[in-house]
PDB file of N, CA and C in Angstrom:
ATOM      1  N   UNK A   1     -34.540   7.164  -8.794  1.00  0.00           N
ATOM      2  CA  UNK A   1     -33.256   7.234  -9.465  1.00  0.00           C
ATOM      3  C   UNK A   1     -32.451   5.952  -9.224  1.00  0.00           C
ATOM      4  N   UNK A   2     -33.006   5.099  -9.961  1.00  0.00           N
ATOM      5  CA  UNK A   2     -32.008   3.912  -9.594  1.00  0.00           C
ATOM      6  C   UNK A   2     -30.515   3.773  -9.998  1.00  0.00           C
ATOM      7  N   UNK A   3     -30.288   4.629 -11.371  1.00  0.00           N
ATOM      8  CA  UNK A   3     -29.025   4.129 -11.273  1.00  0.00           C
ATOM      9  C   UNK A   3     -28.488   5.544 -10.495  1.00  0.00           C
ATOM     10  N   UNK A   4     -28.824   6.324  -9.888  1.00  0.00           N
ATOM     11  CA  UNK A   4     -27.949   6.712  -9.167  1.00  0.00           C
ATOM     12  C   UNK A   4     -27.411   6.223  -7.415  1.00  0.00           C
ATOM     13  N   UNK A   5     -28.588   4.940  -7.296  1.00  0.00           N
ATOM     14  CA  UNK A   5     -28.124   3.883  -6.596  1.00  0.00           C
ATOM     15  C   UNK A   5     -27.466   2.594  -6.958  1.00  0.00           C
ATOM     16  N   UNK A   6     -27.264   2.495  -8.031  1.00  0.00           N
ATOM     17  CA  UNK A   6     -26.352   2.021  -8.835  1.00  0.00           C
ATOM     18  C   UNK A   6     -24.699   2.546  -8.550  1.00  0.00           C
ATOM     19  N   UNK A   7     -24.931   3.896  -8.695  1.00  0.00           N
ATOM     20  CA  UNK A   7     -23.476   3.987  -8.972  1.00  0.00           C
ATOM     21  C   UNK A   7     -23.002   4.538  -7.460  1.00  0.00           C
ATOM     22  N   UNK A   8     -23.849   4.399  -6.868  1.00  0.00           N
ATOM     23  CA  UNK A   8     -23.104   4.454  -5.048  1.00  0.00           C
ATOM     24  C   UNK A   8     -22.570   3.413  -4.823  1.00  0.00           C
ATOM     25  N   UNK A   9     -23.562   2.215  -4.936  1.00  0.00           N
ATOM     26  CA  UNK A   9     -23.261   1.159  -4.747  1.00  0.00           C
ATOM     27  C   UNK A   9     -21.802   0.392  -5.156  1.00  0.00           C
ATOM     28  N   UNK A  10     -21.700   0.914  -6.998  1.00  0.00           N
ATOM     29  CA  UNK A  10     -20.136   0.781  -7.560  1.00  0.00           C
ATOM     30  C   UNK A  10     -18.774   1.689  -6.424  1.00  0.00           C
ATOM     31  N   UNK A  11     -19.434   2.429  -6.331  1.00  0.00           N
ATOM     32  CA  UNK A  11     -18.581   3.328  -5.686  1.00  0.00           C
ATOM     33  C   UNK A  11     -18.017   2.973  -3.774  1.00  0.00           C
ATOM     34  N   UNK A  12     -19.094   1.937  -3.229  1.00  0.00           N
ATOM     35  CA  UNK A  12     -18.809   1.557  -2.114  1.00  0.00           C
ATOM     36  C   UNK A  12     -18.221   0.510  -2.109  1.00  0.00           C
ATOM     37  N   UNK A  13     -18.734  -0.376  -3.493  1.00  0.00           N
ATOM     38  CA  UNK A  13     -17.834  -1.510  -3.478  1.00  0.00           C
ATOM     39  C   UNK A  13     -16.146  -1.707  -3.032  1.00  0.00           C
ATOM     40  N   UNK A  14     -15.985  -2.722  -2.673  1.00  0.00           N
ATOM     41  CA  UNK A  14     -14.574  -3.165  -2.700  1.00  0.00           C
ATOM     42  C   UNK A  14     -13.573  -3.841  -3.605  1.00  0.00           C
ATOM     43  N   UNK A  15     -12.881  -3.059  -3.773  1.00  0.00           N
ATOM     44  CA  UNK A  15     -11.835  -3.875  -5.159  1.00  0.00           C
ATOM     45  C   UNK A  15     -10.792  -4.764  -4.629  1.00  0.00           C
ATOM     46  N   UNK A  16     -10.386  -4.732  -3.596  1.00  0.00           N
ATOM     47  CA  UNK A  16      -9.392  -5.836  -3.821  1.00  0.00           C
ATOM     48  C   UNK A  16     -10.034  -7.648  -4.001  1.00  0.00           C
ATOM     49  N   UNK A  17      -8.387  -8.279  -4.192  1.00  0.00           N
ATOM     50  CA  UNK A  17      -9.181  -8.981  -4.187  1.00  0.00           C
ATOM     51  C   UNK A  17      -9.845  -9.117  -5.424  1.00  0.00           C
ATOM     52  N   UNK A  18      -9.865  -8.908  -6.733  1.00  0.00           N
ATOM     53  CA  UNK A  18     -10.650  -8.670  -7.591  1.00  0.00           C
ATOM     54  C   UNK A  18      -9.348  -9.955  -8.502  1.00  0.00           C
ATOM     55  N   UNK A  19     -10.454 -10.630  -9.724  1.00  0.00           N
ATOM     56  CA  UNK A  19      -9.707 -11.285 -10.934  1.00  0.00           C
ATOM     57  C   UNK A  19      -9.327 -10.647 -11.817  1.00  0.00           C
ATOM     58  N   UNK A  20      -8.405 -10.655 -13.143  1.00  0.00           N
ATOM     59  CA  UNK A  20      -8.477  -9.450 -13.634  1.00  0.00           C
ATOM     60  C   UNK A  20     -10.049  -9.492 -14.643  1.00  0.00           C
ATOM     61  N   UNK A  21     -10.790 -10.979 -14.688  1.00  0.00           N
ATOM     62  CA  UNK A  21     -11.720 -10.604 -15.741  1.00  0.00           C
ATOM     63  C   UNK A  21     -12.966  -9.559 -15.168  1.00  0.00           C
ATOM     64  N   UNK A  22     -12.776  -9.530 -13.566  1.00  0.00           N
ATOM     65  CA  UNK A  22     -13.664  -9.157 -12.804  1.00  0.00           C
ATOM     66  C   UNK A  22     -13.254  -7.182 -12.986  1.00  0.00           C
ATOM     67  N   UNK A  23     -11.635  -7.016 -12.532  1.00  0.00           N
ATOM     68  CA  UNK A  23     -11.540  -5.805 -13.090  1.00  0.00           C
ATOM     69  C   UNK A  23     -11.948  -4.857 -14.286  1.00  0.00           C
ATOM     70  N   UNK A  24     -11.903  -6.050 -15.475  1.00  0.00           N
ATOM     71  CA  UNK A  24     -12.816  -5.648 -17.120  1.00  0.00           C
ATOM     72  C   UNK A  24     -13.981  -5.142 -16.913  1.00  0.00           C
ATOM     73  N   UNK A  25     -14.596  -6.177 -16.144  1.00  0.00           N
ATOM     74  CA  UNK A  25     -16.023  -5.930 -16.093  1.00  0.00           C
ATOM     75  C   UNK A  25     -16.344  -4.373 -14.897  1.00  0.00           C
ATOM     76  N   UNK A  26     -15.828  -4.418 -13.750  1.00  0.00           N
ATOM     77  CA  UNK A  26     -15.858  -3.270 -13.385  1.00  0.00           C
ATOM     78  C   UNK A  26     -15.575  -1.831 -13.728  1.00  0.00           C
ATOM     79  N   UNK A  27     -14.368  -1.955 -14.885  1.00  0.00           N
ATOM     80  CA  UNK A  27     -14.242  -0.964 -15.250  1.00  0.00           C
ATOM     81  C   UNK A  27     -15.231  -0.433 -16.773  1.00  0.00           C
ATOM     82  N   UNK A  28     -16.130  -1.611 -17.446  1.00  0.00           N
ATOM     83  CA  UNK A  28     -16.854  -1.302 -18.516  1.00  0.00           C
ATOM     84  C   UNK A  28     -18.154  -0.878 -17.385  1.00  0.00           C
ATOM     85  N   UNK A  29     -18.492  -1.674 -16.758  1.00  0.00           N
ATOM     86  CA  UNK A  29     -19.629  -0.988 -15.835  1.00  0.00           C
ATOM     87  C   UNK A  29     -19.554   0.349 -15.463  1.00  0.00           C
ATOM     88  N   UNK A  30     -17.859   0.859 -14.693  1.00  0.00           N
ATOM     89  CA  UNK A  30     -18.334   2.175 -14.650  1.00  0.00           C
ATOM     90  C   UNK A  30     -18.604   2.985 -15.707  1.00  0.00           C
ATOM     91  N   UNK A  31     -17.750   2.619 -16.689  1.00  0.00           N
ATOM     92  CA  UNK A  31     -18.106   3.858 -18.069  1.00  0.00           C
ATOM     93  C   UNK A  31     -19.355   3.769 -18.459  1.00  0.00           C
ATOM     94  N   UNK A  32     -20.047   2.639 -17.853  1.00  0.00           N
ATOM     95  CA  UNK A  32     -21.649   2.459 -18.435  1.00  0.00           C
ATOM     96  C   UNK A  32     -22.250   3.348 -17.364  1.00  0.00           C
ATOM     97  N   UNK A  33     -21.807   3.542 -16.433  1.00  0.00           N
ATOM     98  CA  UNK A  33     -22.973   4.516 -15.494  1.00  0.00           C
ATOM     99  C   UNK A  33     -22.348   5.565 -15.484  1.00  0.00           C
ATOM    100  N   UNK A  34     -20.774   6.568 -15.956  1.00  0.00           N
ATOM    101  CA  UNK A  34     -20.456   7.459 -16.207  1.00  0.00           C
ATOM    102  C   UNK A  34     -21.089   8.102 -17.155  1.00  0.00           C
ATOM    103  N   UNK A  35     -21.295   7.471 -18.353  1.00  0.00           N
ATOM    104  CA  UNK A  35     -22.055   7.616 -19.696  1.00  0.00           C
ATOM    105  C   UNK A  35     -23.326   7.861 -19.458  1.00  0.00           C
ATOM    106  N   UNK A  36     -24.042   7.501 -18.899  1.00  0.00           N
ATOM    107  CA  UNK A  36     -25.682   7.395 -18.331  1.00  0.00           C
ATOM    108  C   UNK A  36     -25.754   8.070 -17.769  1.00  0.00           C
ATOM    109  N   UNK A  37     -25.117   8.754 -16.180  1.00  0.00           N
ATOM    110  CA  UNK A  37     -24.955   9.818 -15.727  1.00  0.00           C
ATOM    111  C   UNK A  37     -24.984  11.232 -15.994  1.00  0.00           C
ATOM    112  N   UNK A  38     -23.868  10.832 -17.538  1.00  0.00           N
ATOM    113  CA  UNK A  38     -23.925  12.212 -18.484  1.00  0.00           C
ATOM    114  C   UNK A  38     -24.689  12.622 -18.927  1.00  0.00           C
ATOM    115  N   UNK A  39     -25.261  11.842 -19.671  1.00  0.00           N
ATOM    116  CA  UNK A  39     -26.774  12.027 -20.282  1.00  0.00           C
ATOM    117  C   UNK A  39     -27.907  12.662 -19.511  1.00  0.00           C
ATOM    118  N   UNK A  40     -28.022  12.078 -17.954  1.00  0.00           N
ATOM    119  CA  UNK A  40     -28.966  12.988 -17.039  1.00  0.00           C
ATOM    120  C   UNK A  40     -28.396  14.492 -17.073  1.00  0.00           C
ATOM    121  N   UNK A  41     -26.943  14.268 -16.878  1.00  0.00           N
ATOM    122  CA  UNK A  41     -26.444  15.593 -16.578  1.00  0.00           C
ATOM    123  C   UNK A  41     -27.043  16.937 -17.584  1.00  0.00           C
ATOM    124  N   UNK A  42     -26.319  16.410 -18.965  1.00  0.00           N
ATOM    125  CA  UNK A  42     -26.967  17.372 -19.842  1.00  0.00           C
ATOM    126  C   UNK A  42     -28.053  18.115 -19.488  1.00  0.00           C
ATOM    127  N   UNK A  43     -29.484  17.083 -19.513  1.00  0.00           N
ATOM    128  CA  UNK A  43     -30.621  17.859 -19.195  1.00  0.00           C
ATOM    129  C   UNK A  43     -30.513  18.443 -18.082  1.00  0.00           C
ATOM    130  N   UNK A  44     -30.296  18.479 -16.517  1.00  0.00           N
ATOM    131  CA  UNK A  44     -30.304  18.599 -15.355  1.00  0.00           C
ATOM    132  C   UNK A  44     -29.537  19.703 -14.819  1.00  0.00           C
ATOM    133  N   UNK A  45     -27.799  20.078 -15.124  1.00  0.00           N
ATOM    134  CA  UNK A  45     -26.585  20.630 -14.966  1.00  0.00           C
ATOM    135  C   UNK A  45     -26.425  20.721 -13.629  1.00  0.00           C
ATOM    136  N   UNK A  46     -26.776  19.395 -13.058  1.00  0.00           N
ATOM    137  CA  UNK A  46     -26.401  19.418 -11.207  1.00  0.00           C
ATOM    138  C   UNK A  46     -24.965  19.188 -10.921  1.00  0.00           C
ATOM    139  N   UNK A  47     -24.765  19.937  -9.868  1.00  0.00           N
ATOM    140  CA  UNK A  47     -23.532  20.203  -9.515  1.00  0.00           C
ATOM    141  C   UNK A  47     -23.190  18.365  -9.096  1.00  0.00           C
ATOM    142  N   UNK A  48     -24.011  17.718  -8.562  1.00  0.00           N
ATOM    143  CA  UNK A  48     -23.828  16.308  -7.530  1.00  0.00           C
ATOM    144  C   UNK A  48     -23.374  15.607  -8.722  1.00  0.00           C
ATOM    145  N   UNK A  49     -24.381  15.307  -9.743  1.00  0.00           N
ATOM    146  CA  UNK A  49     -24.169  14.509 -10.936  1.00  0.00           C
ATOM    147  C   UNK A  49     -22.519  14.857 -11.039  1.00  0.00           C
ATOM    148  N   UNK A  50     -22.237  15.762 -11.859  1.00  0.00           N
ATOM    149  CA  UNK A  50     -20.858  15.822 -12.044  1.00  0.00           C
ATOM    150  C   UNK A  50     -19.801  15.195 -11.018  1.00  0.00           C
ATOM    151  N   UNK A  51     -19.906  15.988  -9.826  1.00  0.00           N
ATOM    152  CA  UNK A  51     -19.149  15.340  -8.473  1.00  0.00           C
ATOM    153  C   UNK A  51     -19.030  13.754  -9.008  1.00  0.00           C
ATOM    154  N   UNK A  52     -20.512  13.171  -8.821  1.00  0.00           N
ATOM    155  CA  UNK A  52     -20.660  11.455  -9.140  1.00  0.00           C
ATOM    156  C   UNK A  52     -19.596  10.983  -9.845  1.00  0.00           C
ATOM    157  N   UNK A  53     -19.558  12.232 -11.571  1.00  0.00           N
ATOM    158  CA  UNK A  53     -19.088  11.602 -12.559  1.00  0.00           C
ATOM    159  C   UNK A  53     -17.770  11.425 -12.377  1.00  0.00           C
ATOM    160  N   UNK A  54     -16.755  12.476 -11.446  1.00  0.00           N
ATOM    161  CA  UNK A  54     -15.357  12.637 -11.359  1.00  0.00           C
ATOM    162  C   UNK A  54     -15.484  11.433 -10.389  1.00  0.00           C
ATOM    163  N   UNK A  55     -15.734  11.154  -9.608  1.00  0.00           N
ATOM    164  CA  UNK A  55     -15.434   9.617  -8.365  1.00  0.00           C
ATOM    165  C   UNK A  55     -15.438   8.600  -8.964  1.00  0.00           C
ATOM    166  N   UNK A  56     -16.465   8.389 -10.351  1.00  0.00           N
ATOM    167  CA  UNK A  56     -16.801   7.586 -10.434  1.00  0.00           C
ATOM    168  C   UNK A  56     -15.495   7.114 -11.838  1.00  0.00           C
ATOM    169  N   UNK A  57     -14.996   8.232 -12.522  1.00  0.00           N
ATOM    170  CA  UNK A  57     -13.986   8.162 -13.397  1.00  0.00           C
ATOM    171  C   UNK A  57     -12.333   7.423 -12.355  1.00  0.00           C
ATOM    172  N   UNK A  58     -12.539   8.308 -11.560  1.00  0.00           N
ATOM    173  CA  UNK A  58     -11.316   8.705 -10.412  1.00  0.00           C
ATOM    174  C   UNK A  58     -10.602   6.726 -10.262  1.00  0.00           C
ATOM    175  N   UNK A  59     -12.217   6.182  -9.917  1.00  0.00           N
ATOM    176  CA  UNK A  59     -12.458   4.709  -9.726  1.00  0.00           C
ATOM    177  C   UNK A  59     -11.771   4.039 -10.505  1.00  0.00           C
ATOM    178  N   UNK A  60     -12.459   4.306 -11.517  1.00  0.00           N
ATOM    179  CA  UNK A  60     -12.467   3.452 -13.308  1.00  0.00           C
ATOM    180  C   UNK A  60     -10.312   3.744 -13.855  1.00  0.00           C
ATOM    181  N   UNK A  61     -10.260   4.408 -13.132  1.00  0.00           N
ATOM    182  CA  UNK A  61      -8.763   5.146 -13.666  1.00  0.00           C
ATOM    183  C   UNK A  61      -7.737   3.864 -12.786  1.00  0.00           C
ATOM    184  N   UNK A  62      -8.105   3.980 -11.745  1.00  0.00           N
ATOM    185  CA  UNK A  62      -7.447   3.417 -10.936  1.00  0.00           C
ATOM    186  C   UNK A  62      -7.150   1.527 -11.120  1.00  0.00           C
ATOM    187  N   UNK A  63      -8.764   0.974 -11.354  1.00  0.00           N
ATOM    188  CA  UNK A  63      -9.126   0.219 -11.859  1.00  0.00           C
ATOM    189  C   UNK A  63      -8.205  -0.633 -12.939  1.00  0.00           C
ATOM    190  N   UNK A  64      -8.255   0.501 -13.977  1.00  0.00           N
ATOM    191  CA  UNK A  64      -7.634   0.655 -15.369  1.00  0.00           C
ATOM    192  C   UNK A  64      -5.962   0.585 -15.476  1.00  0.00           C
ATOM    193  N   UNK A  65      -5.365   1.624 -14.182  1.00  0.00           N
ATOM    194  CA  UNK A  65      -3.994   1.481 -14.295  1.00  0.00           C
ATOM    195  C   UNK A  65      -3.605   0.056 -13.682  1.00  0.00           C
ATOM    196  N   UNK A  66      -4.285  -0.787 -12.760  1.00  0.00           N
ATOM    197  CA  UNK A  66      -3.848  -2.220 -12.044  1.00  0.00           C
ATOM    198  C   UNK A  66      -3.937  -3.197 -12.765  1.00  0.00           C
ATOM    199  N   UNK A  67      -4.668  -2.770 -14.308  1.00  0.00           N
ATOM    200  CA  UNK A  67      -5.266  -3.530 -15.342  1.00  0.00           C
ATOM    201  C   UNK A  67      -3.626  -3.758 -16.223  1.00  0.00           C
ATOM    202  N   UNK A  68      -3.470  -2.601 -16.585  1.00  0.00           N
ATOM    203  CA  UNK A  68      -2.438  -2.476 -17.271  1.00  0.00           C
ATOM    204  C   UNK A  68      -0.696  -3.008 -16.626  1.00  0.00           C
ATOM    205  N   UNK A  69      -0.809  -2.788 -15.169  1.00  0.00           N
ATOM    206  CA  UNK A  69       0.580  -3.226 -14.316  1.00  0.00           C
ATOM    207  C   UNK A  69       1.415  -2.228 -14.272  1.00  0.00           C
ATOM    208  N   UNK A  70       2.257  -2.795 -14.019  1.00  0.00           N
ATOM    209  CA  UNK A  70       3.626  -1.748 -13.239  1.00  0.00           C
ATOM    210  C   UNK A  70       4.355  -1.562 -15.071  1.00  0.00           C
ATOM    211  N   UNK A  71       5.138  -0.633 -14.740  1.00  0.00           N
ATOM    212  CA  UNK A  71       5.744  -0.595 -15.938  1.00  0.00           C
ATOM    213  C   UNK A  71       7.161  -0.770 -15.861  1.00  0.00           C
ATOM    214  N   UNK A  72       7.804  -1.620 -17.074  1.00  0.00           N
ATOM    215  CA  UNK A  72       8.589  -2.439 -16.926  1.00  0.00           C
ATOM    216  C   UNK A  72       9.919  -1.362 -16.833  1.00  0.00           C
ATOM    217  N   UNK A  73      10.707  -1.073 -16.176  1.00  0.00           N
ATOM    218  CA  UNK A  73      11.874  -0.202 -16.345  1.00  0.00           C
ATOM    219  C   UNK A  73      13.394  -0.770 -16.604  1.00  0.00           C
TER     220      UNK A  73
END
């Protein structure tokens, strides 16, 4: 199962410290192994897969809001 050493690996990584073109790319990577994930899932309906998929969204969210910034008030 490689990419499910794939997406540990995303998942241990460290974000700070990050450029924002580097944030782009991390956050299209995870939806690429969220997406791929799913697809096992379908066939499979493992409880872990899913778990994976919420951490691995949880990530991508977080990612996504530092992308976007503070909001201007």
């Amino acid at each position: 199962m490689e990419l499910i050493e794939k997406a540990l690996e995303f998942e241990n990584r460290k974000m700070s410290n990050m450029t924002t073109s580097d944030r782009v790319a991390a956050s299209r990577e995870a939806k690429s192994l969220v997406l791929a994930i799913n697809e096992i899932y379908k066939k499979k309906k493992e409880s872990k897969l899913m778990d994976m998929m919420k951490r691995l969204t949880a990530k991508k969210r977080k990612i996504e809001k530092r992308l976007k910034g503070a909001p201007i008030v």
